[in-house]
C-alpha atoms as a PDB file:
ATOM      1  CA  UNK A   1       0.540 -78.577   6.776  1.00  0.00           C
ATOM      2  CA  UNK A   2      -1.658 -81.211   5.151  1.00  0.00           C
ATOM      3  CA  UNK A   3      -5.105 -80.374   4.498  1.00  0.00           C
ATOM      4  CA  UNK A   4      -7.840 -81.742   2.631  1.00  0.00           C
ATOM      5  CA  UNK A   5     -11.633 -82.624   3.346  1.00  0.00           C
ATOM      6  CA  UNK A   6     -11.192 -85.605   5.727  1.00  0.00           C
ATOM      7  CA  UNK A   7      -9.499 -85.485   9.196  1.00  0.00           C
ATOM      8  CA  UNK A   8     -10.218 -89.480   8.430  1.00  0.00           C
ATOM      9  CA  UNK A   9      -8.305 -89.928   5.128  1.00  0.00           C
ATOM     10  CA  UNK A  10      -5.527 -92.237   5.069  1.00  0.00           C
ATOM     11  CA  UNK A  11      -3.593 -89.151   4.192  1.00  0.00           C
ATOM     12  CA  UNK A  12      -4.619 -87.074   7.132  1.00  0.00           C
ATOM     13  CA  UNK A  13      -4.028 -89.873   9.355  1.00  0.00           C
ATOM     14  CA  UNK A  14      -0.640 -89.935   8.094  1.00  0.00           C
ATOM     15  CA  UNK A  15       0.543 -86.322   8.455  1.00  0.00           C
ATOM     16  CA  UNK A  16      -0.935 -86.442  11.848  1.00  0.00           C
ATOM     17  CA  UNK A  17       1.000 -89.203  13.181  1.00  0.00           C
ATOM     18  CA  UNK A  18       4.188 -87.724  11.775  1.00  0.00           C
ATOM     19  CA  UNK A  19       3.357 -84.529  13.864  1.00  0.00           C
ATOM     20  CA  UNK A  20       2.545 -82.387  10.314  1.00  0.00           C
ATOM     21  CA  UNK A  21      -0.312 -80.079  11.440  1.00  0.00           C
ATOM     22  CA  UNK A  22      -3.862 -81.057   9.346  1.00  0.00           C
ATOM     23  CA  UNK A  23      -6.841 -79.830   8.477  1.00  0.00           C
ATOM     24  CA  UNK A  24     -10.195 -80.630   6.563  1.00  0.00           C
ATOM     25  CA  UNK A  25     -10.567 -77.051   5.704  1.00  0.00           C
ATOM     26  CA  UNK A  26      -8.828 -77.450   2.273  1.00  0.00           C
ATOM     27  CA  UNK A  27      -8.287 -73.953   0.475  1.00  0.00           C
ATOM     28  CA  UNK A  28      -9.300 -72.304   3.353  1.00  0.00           C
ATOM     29  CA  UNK A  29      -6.661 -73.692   5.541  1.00  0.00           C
ATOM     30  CA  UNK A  30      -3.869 -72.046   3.929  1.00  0.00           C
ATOM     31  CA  UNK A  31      -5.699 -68.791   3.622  1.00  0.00           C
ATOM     32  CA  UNK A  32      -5.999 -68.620   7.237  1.00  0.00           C
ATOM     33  CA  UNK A  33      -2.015 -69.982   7.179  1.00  0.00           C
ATOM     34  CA  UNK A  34      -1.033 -67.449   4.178  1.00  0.00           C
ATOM     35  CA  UNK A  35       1.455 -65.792   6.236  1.00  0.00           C
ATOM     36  CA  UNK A  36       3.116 -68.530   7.052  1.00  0.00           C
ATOM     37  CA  UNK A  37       3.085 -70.363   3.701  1.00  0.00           C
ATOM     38  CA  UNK A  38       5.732 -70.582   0.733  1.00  0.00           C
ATOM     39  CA  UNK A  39       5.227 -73.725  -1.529  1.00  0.00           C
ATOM     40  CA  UNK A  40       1.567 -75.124  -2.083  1.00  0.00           C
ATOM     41  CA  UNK A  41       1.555 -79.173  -3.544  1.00  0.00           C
ATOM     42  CA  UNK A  42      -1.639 -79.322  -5.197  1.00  0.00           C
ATOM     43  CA  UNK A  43      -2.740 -82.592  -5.632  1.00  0.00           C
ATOM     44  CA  UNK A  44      -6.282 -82.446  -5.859  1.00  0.00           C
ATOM     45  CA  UNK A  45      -8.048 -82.347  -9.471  1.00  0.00           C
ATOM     46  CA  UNK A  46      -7.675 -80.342 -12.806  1.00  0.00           C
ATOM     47  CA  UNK A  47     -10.757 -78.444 -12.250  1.00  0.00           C
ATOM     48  CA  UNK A  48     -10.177 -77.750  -8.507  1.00  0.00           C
ATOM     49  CA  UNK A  49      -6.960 -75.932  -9.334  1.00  0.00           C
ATOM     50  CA  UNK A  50      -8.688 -73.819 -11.379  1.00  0.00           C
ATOM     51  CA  UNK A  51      -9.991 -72.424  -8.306  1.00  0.00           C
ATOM     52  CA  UNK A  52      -6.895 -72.757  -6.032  1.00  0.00           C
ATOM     53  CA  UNK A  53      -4.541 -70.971  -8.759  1.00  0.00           C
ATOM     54  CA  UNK A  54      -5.876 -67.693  -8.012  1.00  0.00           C
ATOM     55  CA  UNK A  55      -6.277 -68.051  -4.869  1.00  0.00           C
ATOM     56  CA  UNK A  56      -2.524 -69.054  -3.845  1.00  0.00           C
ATOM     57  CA  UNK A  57      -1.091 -66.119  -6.580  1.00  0.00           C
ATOM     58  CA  UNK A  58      -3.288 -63.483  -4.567  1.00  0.00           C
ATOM     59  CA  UNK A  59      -1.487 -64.464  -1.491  1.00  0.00           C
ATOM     60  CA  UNK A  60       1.948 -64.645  -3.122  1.00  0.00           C
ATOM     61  CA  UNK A  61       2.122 -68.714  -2.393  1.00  0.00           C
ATOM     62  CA  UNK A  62       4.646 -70.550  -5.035  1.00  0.00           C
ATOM     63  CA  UNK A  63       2.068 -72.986  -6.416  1.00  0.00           C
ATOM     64  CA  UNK A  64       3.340 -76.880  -7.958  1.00  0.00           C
ATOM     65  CA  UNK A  65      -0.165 -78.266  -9.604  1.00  0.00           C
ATOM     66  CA  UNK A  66       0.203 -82.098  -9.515  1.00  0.00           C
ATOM     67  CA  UNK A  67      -2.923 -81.847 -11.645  1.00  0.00           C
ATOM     68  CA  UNK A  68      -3.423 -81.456 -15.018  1.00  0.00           C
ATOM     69  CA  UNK A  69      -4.837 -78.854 -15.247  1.00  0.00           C
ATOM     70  CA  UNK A  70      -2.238 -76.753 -16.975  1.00  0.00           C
ATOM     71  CA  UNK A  71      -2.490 -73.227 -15.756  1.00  0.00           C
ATOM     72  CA  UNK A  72       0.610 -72.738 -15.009  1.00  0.00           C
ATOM     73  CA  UNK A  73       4.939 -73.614 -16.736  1.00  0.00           C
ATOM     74  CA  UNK A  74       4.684 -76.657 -17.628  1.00  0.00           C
ATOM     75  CA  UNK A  75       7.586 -78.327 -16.258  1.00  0.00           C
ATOM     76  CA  UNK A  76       9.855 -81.752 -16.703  1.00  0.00           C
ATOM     77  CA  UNK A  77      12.527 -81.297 -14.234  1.00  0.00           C
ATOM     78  CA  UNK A  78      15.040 -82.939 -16.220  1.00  0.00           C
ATOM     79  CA  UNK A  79      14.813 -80.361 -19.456  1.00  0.00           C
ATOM     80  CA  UNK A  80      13.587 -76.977 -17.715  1.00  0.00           C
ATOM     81  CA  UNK A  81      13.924 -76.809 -14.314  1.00  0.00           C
ATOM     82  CA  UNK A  82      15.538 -73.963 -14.241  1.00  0.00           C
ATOM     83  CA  UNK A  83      13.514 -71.832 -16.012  1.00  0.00           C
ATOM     84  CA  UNK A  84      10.276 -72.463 -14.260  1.00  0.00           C
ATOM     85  CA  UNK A  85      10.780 -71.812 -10.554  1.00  0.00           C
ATOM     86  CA  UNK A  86      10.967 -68.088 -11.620  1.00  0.00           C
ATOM     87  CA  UNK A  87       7.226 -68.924 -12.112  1.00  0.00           C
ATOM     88  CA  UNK A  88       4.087 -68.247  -9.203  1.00  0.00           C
ATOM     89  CA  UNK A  89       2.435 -71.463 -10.158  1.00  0.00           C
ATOM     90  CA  UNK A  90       4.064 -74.774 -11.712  1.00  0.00           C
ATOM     91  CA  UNK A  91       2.312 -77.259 -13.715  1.00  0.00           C
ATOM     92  CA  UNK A  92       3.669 -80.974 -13.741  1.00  0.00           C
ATOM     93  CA  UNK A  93       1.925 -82.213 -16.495  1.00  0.00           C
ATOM     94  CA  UNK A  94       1.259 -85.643 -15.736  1.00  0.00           C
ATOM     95  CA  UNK A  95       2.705 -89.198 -14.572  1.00  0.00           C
ATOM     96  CA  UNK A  96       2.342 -89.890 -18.324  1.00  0.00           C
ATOM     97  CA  UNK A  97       3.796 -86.442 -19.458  1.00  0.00           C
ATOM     98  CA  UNK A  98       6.931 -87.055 -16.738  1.00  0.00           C
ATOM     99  CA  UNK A  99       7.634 -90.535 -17.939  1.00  0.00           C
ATOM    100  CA  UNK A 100       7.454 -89.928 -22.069  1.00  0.00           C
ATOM    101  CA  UNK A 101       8.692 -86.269 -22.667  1.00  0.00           C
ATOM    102  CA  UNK A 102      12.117 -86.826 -21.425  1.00  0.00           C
ATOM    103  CA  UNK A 103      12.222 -89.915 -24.147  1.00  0.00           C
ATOM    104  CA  UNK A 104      10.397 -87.847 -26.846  1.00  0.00           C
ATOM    105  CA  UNK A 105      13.117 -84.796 -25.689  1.00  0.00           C
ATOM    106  CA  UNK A 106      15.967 -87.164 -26.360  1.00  0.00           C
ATOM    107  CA  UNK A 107      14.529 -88.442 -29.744  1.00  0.00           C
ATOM    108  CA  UNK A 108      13.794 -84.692 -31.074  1.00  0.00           C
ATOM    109  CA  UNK A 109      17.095 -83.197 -29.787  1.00  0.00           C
ATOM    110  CA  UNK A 110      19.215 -85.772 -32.349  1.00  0.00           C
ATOM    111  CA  UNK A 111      16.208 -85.489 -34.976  1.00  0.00           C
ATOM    112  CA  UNK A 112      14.773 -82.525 -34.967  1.00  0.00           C
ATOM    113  CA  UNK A 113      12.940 -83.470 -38.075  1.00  0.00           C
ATOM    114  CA  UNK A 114      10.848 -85.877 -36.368  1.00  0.00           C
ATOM    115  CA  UNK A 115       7.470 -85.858 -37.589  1.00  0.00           C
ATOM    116  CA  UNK A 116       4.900 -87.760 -35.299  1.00  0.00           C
ATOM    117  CA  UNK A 117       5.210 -88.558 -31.437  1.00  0.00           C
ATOM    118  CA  UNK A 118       2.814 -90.995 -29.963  1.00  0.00           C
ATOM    119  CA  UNK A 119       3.198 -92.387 -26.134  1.00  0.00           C
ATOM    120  CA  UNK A 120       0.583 -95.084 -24.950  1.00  0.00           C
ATOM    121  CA  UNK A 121       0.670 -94.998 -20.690  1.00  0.00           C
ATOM    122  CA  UNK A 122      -0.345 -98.090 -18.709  1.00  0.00           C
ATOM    123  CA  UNK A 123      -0.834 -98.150 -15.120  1.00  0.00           C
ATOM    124  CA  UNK A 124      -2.401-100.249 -12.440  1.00  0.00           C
ATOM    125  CA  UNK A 125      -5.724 -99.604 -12.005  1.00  0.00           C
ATOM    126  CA  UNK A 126      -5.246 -99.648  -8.336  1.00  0.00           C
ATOM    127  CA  UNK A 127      -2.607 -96.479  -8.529  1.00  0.00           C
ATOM    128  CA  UNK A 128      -5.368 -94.647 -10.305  1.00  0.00           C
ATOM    129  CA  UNK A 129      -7.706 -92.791  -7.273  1.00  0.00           C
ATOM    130  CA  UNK A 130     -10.677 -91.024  -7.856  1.00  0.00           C
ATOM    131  CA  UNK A 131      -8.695 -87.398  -9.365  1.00  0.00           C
ATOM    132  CA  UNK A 132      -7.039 -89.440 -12.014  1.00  0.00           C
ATOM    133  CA  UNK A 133     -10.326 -90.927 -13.543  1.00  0.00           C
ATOM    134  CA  UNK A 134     -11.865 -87.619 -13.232  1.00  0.00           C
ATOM    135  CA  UNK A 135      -9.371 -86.369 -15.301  1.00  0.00           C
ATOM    136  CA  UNK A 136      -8.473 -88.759 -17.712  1.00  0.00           C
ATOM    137  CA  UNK A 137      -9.797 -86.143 -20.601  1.00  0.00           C
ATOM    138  CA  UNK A 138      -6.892 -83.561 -18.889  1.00  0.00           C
ATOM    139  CA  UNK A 139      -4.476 -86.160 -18.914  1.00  0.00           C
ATOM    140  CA  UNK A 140      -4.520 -87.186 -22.626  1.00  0.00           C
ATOM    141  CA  UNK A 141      -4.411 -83.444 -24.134  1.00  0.00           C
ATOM    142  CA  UNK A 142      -2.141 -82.142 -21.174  1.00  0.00           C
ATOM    143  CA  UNK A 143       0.368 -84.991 -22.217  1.00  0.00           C
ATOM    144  CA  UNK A 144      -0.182 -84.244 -25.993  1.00  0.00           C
ATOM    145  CA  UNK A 145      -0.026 -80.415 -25.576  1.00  0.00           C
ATOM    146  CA  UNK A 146       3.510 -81.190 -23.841  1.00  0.00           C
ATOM    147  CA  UNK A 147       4.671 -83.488 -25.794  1.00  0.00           C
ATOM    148  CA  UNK A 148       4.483 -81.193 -28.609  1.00  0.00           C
ATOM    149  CA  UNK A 149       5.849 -78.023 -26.238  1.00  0.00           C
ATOM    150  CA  UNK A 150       9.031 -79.836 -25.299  1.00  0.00           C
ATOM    151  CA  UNK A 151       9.813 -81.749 -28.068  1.00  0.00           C
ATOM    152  CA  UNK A 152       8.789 -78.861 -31.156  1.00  0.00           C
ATOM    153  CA  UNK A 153       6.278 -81.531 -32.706  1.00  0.00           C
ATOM    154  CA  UNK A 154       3.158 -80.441 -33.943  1.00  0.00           C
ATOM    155  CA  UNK A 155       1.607 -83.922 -34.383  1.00  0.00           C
ATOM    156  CA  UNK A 156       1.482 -85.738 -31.188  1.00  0.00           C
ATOM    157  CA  UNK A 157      -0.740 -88.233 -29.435  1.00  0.00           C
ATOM    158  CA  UNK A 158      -1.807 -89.142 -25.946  1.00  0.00           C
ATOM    159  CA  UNK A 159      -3.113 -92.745 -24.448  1.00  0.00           C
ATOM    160  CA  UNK A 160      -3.514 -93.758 -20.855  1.00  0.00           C
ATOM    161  CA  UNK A 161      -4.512 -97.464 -20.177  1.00  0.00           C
ATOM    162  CA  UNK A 162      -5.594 -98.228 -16.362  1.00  0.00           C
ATOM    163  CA  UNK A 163      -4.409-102.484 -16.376  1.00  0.00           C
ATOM    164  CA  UNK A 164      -7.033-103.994 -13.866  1.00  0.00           C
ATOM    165  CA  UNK A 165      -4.144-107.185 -13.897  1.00  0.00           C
ATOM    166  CA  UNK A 166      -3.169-108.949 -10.674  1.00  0.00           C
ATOM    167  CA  UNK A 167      -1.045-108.902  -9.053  1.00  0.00           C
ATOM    168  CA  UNK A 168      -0.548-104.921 -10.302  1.00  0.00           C
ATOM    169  CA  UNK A 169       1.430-104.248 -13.574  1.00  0.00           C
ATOM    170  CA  UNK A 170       4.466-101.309 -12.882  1.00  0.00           C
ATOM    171  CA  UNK A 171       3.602 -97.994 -14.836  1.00  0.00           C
ATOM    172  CA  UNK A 172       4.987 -98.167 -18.182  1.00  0.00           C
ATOM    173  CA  UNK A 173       5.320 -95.607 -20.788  1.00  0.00           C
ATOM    174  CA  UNK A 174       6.093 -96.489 -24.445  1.00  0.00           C
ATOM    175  CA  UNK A 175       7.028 -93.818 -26.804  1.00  0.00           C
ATOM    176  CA  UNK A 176       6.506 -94.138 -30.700  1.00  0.00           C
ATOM    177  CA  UNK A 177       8.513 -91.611 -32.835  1.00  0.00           C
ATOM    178  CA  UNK A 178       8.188 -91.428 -37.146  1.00  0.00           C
ATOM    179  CA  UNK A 179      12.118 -89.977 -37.747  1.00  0.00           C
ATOM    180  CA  UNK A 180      12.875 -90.154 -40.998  1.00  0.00           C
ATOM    181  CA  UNK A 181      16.288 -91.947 -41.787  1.00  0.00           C
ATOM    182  CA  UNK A 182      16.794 -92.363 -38.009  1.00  0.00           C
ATOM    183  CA  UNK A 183      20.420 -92.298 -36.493  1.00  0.00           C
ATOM    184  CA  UNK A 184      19.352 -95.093 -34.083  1.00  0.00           C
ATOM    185  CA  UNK A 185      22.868 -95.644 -32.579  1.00  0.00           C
ATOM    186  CA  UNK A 186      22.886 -91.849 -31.705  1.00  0.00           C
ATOM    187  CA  UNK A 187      19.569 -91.874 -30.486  1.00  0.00           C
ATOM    188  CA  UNK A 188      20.360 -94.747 -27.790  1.00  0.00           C
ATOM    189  CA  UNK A 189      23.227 -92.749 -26.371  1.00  0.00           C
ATOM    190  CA  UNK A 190      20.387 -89.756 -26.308  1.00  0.00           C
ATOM    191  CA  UNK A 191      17.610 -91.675 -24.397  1.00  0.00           C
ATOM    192  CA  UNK A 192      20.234 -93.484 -22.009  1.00  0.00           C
ATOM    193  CA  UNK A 193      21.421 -89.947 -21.003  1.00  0.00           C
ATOM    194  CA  UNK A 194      18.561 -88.980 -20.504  1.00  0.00           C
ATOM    195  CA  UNK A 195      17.793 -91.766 -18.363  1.00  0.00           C
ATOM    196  CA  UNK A 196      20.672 -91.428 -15.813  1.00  0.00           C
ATOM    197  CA  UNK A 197      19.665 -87.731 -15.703  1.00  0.00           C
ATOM    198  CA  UNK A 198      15.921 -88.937 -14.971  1.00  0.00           C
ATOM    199  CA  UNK A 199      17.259 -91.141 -12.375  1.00  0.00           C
ATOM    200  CA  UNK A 200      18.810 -88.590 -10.381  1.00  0.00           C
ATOM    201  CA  UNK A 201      15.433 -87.642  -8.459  1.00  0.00           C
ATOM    202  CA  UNK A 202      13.587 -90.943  -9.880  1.00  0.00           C
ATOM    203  CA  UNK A 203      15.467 -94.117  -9.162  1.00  0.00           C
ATOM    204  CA  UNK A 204      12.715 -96.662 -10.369  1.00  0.00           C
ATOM    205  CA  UNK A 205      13.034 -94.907 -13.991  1.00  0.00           C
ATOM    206  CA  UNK A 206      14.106 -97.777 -16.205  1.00  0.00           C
ATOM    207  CA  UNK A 207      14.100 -97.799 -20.134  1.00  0.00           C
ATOM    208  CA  UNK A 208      13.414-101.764 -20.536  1.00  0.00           C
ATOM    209  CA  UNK A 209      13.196-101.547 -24.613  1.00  0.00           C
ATOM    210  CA  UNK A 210      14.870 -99.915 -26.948  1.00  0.00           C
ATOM    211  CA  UNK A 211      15.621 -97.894 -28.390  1.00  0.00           C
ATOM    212  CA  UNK A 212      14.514 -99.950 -31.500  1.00  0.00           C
ATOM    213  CA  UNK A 213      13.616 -98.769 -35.097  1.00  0.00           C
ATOM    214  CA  UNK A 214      11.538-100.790 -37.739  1.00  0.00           C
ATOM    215  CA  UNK A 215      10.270 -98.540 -41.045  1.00  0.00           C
ATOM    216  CA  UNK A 216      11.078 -95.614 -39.362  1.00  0.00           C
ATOM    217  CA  UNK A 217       9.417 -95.219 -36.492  1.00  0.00           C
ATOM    218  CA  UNK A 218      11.497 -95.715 -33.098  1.00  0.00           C
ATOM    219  CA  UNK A 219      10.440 -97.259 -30.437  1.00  0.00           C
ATOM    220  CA  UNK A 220      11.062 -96.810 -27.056  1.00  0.00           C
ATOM    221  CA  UNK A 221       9.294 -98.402 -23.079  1.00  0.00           C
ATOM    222  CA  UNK A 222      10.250 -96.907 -19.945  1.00  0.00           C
ATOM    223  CA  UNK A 223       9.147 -98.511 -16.931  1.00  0.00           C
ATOM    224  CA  UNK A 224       8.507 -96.704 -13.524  1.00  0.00           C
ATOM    225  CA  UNK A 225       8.678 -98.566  -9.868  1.00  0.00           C
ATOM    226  CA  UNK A 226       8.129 -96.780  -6.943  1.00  0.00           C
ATOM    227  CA  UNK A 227      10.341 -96.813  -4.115  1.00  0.00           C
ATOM    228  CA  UNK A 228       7.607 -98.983  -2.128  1.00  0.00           C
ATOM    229  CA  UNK A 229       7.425 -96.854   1.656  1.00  0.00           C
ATOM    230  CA  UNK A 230       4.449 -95.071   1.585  1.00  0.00           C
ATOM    231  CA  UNK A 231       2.863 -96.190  -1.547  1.00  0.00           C
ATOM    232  CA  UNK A 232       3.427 -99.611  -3.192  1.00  0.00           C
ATOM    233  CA  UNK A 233       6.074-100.222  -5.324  1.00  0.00           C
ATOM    234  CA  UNK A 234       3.975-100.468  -8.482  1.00  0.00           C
ATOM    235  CA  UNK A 235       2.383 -96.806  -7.842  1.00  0.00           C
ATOM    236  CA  UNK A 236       5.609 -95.680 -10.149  1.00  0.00           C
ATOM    237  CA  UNK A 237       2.841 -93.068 -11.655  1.00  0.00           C
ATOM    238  CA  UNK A 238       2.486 -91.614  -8.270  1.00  0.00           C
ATOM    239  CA  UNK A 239       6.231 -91.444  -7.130  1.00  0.00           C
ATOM    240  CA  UNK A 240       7.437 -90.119 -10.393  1.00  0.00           C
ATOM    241  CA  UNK A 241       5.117 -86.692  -9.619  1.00  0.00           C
ATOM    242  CA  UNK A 242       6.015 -86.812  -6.092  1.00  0.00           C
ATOM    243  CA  UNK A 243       9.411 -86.731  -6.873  1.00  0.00           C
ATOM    244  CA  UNK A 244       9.294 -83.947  -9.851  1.00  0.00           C
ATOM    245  CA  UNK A 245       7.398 -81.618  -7.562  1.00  0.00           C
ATOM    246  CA  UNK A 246       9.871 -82.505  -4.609  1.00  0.00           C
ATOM    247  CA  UNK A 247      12.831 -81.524  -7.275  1.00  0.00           C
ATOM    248  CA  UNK A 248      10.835 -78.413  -8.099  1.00  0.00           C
ATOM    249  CA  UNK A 249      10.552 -77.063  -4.554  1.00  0.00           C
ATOM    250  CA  UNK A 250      14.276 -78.114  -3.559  1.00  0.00           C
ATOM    251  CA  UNK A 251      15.163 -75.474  -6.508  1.00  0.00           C
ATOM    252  CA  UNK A 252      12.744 -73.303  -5.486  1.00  0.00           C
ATOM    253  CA  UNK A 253      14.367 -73.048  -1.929  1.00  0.00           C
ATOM    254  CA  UNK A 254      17.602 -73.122  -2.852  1.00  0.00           C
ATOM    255  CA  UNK A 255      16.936 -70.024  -5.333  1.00  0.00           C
ATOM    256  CA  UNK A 256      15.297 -68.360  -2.266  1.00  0.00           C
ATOM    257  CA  UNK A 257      18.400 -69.159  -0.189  1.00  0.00           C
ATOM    258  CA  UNK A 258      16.961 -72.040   1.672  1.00  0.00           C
ATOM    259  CA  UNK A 259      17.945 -75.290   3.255  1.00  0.00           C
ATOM    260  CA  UNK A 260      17.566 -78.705   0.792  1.00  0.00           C
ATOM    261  CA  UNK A 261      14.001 -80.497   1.641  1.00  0.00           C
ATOM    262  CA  UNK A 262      15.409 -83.864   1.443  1.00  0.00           C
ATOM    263  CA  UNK A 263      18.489 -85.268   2.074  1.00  0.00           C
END
């Protein structure tokens, strides 16, 4: 079921013409559905899930918050996948949080004695719909808080940039990391594993520079292109939580004994 506020959304008009059942009842939709219901995508805004959360744990509905709100596990599929769907509600962090931690992850897990970890998010300012820019404060200490929770750094820093450029700019993440005598030939091997592994369930997930070092501090850009079918290629910021959420329910049903969601 999709359901939101508008049977006229682009959205709803989408579901409907794939034969997915809508509604402009929102919450109340799946309350009246509860029975029927296993996984909830929330992709509606930080303080709105602050209102669903409850609401879908009452009813024993598996909740994946595409917002960043941060009530529930924050999860990266690619470093604790496993560990979260054990959880009744899911946090993805953000695009920002699902391009950069797995970078920061790879940096911290060959140099644990890293002391700073910055990232600086760009995206189109045409990907960026009304929830993101009501959330922009959410999305900077969201991304912070996890960059710190997955990669054990207690400083950490947060930046989203929304590029107004035509034609629209990919999503691009750029880590910044202060390692002290930094192993940069072991650290390259780290992020590029990580990258494959990213790749798996994100196939626009490219690290374009680095990793580089200069006085210490390693550098490191990922860009992000979305597959282009529903969205436009340069949504990348979009896909990438798509596809982490997707990743998180396939687990979730195969845990439960299901079927894969997608082939």
């Amino acid at each position: 079921m999709f359901t939101g506020r508008n049977l006229d959304s682009p959205g709803c008009r989408f579901a409907a013409e794939k034969g997915v059942p809508v509604s402009d009842k929102s919450i109340e939709a799946i309350i009246e559905q509860a029975d029927n219901i296993d996984i909830v995508f929330d992709a509606t805004t930080a303080a709105s899930h602050l209102g669903h959360a409850p609401i879908l744990k009452k009813f024993g509905i598996f909740a994946i918050d595409l917002t960043p709100a941060k009530v529930g596990k924050m999860c990266v599929p690619v470093v604790n996948l496993d560990e979260c769907v054990s959880f009744d509600n899911v946090n993805m962090v953000t695009c920002g949080g699902q391009g950069s931690v797995p970078i920061a992850y790879a940096i911290t897990r060959v140099h644990p004695e890293t002391t700073y970890i910055e990232m600086v998010s760009t995206i189109a300012s045409k990907s960026a719909g009304i929830g993101t820019r009501d959330n922009i404060d959410e999305f900077t200490q969201t991304t912070k808080e996890a960059l710190s929770f997955f990669s054990h750094v207690a400083k950490t820093k947060a930046i989203i940039t929304l590029n107004p450029a035509e034609p629209p700019i990919n999503m691009r993440n750029t880590v910044y990391a202060l390692v002290p005598e930094p192993d940069i030939e072991k650290i390259g091997k780290s992020v590029h594993a990580m990258e494959r592994e990213v790749q798996k369930y994100v196939s626009g997930y490219h690290v374009t520079v680095g990793p580089v070092c200069e006085n210490g501090r390693v550098t490191t850009t990922v860009e992000v292109m979305g597959l282009g079918d529903y969205l436009p290629s340069y949504a990348g910021n979009l896909d990438i939580m798509t596809n982490a959420a997707v990743r998180v329910a396939e687990r979730r049903a195969q845990m439960a004994g299901g079927v894969s969601l997608v082939g």
